[in-house]
N, C-alpha and C. Protein backbone atom coordinates (compact mmCIF):
# COMPACT_ATOMS: atom_id res chain seq x y z
N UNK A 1 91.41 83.15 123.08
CA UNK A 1 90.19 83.73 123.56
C UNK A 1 90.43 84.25 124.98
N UNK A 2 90.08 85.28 125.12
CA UNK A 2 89.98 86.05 126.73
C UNK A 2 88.90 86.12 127.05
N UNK A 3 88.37 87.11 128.18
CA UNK A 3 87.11 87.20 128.91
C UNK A 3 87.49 88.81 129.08
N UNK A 4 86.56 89.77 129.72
CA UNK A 4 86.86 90.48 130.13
C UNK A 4 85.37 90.72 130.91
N UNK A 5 84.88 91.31 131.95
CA UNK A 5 83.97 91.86 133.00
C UNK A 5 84.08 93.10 133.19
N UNK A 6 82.81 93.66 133.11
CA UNK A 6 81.99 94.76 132.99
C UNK A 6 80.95 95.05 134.02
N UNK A 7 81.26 96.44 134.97
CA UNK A 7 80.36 96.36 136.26
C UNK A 7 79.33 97.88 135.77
N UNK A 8 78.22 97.71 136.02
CA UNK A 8 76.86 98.93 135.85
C UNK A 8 75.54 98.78 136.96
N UNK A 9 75.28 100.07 137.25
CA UNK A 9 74.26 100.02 137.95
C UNK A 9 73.48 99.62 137.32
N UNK A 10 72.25 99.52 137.92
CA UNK A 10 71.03 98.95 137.47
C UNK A 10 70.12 99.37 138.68
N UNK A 11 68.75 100.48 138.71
CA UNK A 11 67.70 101.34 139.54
C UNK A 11 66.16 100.26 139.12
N UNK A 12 66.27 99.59 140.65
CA UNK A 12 64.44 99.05 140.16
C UNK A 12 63.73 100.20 141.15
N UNK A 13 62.57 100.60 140.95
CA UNK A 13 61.23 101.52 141.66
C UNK A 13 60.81 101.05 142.53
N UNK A 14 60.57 99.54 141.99
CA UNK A 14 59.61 98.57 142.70
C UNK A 14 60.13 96.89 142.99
N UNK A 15 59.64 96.61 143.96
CA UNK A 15 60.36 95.23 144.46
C UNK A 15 60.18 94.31 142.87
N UNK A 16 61.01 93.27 143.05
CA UNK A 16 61.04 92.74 141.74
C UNK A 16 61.21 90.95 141.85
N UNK A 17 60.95 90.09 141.00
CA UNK A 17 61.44 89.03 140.94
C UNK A 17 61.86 88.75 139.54
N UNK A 18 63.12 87.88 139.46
CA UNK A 18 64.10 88.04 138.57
C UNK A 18 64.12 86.48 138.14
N UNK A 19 63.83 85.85 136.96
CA UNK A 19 64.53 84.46 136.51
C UNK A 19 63.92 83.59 137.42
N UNK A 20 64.47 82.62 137.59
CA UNK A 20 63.82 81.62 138.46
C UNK A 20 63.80 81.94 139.82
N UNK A 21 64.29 82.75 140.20
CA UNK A 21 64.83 83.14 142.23
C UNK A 21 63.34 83.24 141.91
N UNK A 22 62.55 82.73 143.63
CA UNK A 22 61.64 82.89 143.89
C UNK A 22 61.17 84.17 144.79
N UNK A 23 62.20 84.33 145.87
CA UNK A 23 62.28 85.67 146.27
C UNK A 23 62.19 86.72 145.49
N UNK A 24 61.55 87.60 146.18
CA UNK A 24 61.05 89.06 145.85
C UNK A 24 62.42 89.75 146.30
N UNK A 25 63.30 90.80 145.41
CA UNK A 25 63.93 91.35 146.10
C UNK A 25 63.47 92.67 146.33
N UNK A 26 64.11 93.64 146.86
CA UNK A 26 63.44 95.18 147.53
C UNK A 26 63.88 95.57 146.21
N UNK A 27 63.19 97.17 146.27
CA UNK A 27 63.38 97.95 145.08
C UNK A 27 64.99 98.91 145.74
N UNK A 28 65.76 99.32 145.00
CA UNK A 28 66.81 99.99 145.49
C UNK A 28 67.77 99.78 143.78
N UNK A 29 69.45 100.22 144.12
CA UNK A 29 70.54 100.57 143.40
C UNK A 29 71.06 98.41 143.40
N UNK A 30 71.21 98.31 142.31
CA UNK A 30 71.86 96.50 142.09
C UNK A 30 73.33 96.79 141.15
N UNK A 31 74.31 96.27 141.85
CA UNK A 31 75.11 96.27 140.94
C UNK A 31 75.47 95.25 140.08
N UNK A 32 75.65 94.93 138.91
CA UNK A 32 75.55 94.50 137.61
C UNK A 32 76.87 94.03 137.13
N UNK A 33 77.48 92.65 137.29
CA UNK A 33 78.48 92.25 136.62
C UNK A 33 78.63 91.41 135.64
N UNK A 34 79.09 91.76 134.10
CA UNK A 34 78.77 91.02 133.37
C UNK A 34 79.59 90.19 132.51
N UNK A 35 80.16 89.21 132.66
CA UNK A 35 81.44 88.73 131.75
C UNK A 35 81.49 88.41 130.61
N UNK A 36 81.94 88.30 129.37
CA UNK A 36 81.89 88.14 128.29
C UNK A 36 83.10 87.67 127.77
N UNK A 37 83.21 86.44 126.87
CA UNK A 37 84.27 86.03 126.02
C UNK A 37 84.69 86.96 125.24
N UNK A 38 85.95 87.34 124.52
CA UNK A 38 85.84 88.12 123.47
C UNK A 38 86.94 87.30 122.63
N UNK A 39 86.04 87.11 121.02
CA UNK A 39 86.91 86.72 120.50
C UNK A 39 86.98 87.32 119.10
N UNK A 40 88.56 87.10 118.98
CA UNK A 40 89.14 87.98 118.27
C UNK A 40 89.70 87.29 117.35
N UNK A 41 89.52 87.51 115.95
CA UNK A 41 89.54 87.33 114.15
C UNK A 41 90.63 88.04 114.01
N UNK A 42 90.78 87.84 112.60
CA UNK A 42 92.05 88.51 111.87
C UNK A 42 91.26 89.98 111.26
N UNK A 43 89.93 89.83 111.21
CA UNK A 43 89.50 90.74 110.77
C UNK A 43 88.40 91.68 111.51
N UNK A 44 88.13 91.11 112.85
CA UNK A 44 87.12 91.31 113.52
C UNK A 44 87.43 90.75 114.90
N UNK A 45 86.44 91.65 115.68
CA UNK A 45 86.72 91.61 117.21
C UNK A 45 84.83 91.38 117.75
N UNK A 46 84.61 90.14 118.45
CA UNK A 46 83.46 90.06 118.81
C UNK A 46 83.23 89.63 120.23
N UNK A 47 81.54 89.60 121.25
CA UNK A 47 81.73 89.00 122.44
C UNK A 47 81.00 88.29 122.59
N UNK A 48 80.84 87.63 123.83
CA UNK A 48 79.45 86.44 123.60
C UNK A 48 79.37 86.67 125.37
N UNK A 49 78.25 86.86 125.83
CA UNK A 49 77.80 87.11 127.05
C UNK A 49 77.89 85.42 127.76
N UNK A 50 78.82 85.56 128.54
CA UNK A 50 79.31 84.15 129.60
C UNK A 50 78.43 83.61 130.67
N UNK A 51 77.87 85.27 131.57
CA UNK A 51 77.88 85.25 132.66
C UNK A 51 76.85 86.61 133.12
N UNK A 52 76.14 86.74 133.95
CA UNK A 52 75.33 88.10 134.42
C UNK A 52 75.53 87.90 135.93
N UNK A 53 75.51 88.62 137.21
CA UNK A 53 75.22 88.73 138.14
C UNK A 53 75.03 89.26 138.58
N UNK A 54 74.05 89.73 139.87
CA UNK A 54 73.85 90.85 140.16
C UNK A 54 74.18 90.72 141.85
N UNK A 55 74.58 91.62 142.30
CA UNK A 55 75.20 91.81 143.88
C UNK A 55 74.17 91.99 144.67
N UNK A 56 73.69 91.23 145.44
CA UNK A 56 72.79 91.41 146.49
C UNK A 56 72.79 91.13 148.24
N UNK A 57 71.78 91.50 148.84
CA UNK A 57 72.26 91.22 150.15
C UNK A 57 71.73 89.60 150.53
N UNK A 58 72.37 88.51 151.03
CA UNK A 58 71.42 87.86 151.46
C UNK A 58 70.81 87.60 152.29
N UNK A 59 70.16 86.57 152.67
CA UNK A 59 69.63 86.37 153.92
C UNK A 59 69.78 86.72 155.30
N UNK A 60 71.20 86.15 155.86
CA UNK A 60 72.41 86.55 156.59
C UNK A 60 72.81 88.64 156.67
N UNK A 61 72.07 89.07 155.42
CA UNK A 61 72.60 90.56 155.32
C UNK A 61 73.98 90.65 154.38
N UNK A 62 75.13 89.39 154.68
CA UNK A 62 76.15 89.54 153.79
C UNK A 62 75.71 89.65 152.30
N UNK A 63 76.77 90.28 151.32
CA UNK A 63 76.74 90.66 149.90
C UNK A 63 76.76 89.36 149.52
N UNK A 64 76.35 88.83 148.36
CA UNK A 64 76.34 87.83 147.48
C UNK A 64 76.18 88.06 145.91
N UNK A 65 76.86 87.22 145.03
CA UNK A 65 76.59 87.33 143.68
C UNK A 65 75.51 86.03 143.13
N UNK A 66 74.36 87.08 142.69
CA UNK A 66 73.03 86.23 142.63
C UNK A 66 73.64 86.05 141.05
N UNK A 67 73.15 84.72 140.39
CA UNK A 67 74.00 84.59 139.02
C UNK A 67 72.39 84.53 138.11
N UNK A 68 72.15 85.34 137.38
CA UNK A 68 71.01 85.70 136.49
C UNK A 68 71.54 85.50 134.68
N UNK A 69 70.37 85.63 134.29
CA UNK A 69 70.52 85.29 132.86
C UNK A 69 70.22 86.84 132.34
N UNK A 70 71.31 87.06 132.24
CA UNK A 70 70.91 88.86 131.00
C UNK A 70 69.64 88.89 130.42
N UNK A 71 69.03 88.30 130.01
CA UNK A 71 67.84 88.58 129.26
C UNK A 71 66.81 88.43 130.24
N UNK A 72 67.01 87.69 131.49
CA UNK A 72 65.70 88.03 132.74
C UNK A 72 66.17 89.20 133.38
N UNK A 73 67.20 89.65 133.52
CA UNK A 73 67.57 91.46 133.78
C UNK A 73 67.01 92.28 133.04
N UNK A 74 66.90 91.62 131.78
CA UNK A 74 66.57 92.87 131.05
C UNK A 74 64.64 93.16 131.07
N UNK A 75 64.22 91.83 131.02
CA UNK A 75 62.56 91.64 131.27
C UNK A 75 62.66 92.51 132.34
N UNK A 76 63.35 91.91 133.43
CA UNK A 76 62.93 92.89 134.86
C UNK A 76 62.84 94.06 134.76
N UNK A 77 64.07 94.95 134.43
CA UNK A 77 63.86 96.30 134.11
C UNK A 77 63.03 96.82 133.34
N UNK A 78 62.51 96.33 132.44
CA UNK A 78 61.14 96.38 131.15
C UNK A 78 60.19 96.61 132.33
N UNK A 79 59.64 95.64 132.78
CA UNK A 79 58.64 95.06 133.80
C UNK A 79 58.79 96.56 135.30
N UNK A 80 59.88 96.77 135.96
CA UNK A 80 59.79 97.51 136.25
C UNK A 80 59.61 99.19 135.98
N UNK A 81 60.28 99.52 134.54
CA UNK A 81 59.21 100.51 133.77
C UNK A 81 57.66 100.52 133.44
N UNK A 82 57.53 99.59 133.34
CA UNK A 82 55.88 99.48 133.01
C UNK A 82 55.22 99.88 134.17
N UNK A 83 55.82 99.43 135.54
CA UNK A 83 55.13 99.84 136.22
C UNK A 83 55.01 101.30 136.76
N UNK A 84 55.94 101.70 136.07
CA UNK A 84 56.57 102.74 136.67
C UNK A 84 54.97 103.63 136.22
N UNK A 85 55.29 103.35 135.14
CA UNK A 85 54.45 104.02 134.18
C UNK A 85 52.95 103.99 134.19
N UNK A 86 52.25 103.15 135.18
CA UNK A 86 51.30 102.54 135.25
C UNK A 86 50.69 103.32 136.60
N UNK A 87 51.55 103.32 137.51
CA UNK A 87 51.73 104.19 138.76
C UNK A 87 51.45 105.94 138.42
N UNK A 88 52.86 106.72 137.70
CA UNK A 88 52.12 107.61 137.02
C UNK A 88 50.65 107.84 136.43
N UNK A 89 50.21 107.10 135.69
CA UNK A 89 49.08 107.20 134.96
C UNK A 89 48.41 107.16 136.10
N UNK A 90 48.21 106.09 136.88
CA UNK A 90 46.85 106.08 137.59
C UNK A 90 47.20 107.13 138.77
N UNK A 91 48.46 108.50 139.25
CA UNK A 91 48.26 109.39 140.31
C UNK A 91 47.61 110.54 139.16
N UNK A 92 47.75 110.22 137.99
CA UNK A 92 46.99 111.61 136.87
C UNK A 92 45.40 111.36 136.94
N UNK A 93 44.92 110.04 137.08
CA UNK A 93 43.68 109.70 136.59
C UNK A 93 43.36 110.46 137.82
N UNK A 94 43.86 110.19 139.18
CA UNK A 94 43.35 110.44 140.55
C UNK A 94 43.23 111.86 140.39
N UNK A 95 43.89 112.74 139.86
CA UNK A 95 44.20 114.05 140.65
C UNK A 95 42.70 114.41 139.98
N UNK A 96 42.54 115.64 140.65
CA UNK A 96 40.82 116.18 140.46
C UNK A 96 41.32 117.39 139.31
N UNK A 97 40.34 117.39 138.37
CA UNK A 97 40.92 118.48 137.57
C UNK A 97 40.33 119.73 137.84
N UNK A 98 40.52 121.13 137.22
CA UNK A 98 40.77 122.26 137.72
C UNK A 98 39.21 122.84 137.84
N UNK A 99 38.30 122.01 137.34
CA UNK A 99 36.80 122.77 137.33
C UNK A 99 36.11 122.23 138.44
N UNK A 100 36.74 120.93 139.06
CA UNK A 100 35.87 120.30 140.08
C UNK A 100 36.63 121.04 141.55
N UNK A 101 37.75 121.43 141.51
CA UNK A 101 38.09 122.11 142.89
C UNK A 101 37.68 123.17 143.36
């Protein structure tokens, strides 16, 4: 059995909280490292997710690897679309339409 790691951006809109961290982090660019077992059959090649982390600044300002559970990354980004989307909608509801100007 090996491992192999996998790095991807990841864009939040809006500040976010992730998994158990209680901190709010800022909205900005996160980079995304993800390790995975891979194991390999006589007939087949498969992976099993080890590990998630995401690179952040901490406290101090230095980089750190915050260690997250893939599936609260993935809520987050959900969660941060929704809002995305929610934001849109309500600058459409605002705008005045073309008979009242």
């Amino acid at each position: 059995m090996s491992s192999s790691t996998t790095a991807s951006f990841v864009t939040f809109l809006y500040p976010f909280v992730i998994g158990e961290h209680k901190d709010a982090l800022p909205a900005g660019n996160y980079e995304v490292f993800a390790e995975d077992d891979v194991l390999e059959g006589s007939s087949f090649t498969a992976s099993r997710r080890i590990a998630t982390h995401l690179l952040v600044l901490g406290r101090n300002g230095d980089p750190e690897l915050l260690k997250v559970d893939h599936r609260d990354l993935e809520t987050a980004l959900m969660q941060d679309q929704l809002n995305s989307n929610n934001q849109k909608n309500s600058e459409a509801a605002l705008s005045p339409s073309k008979d009242q100007k």
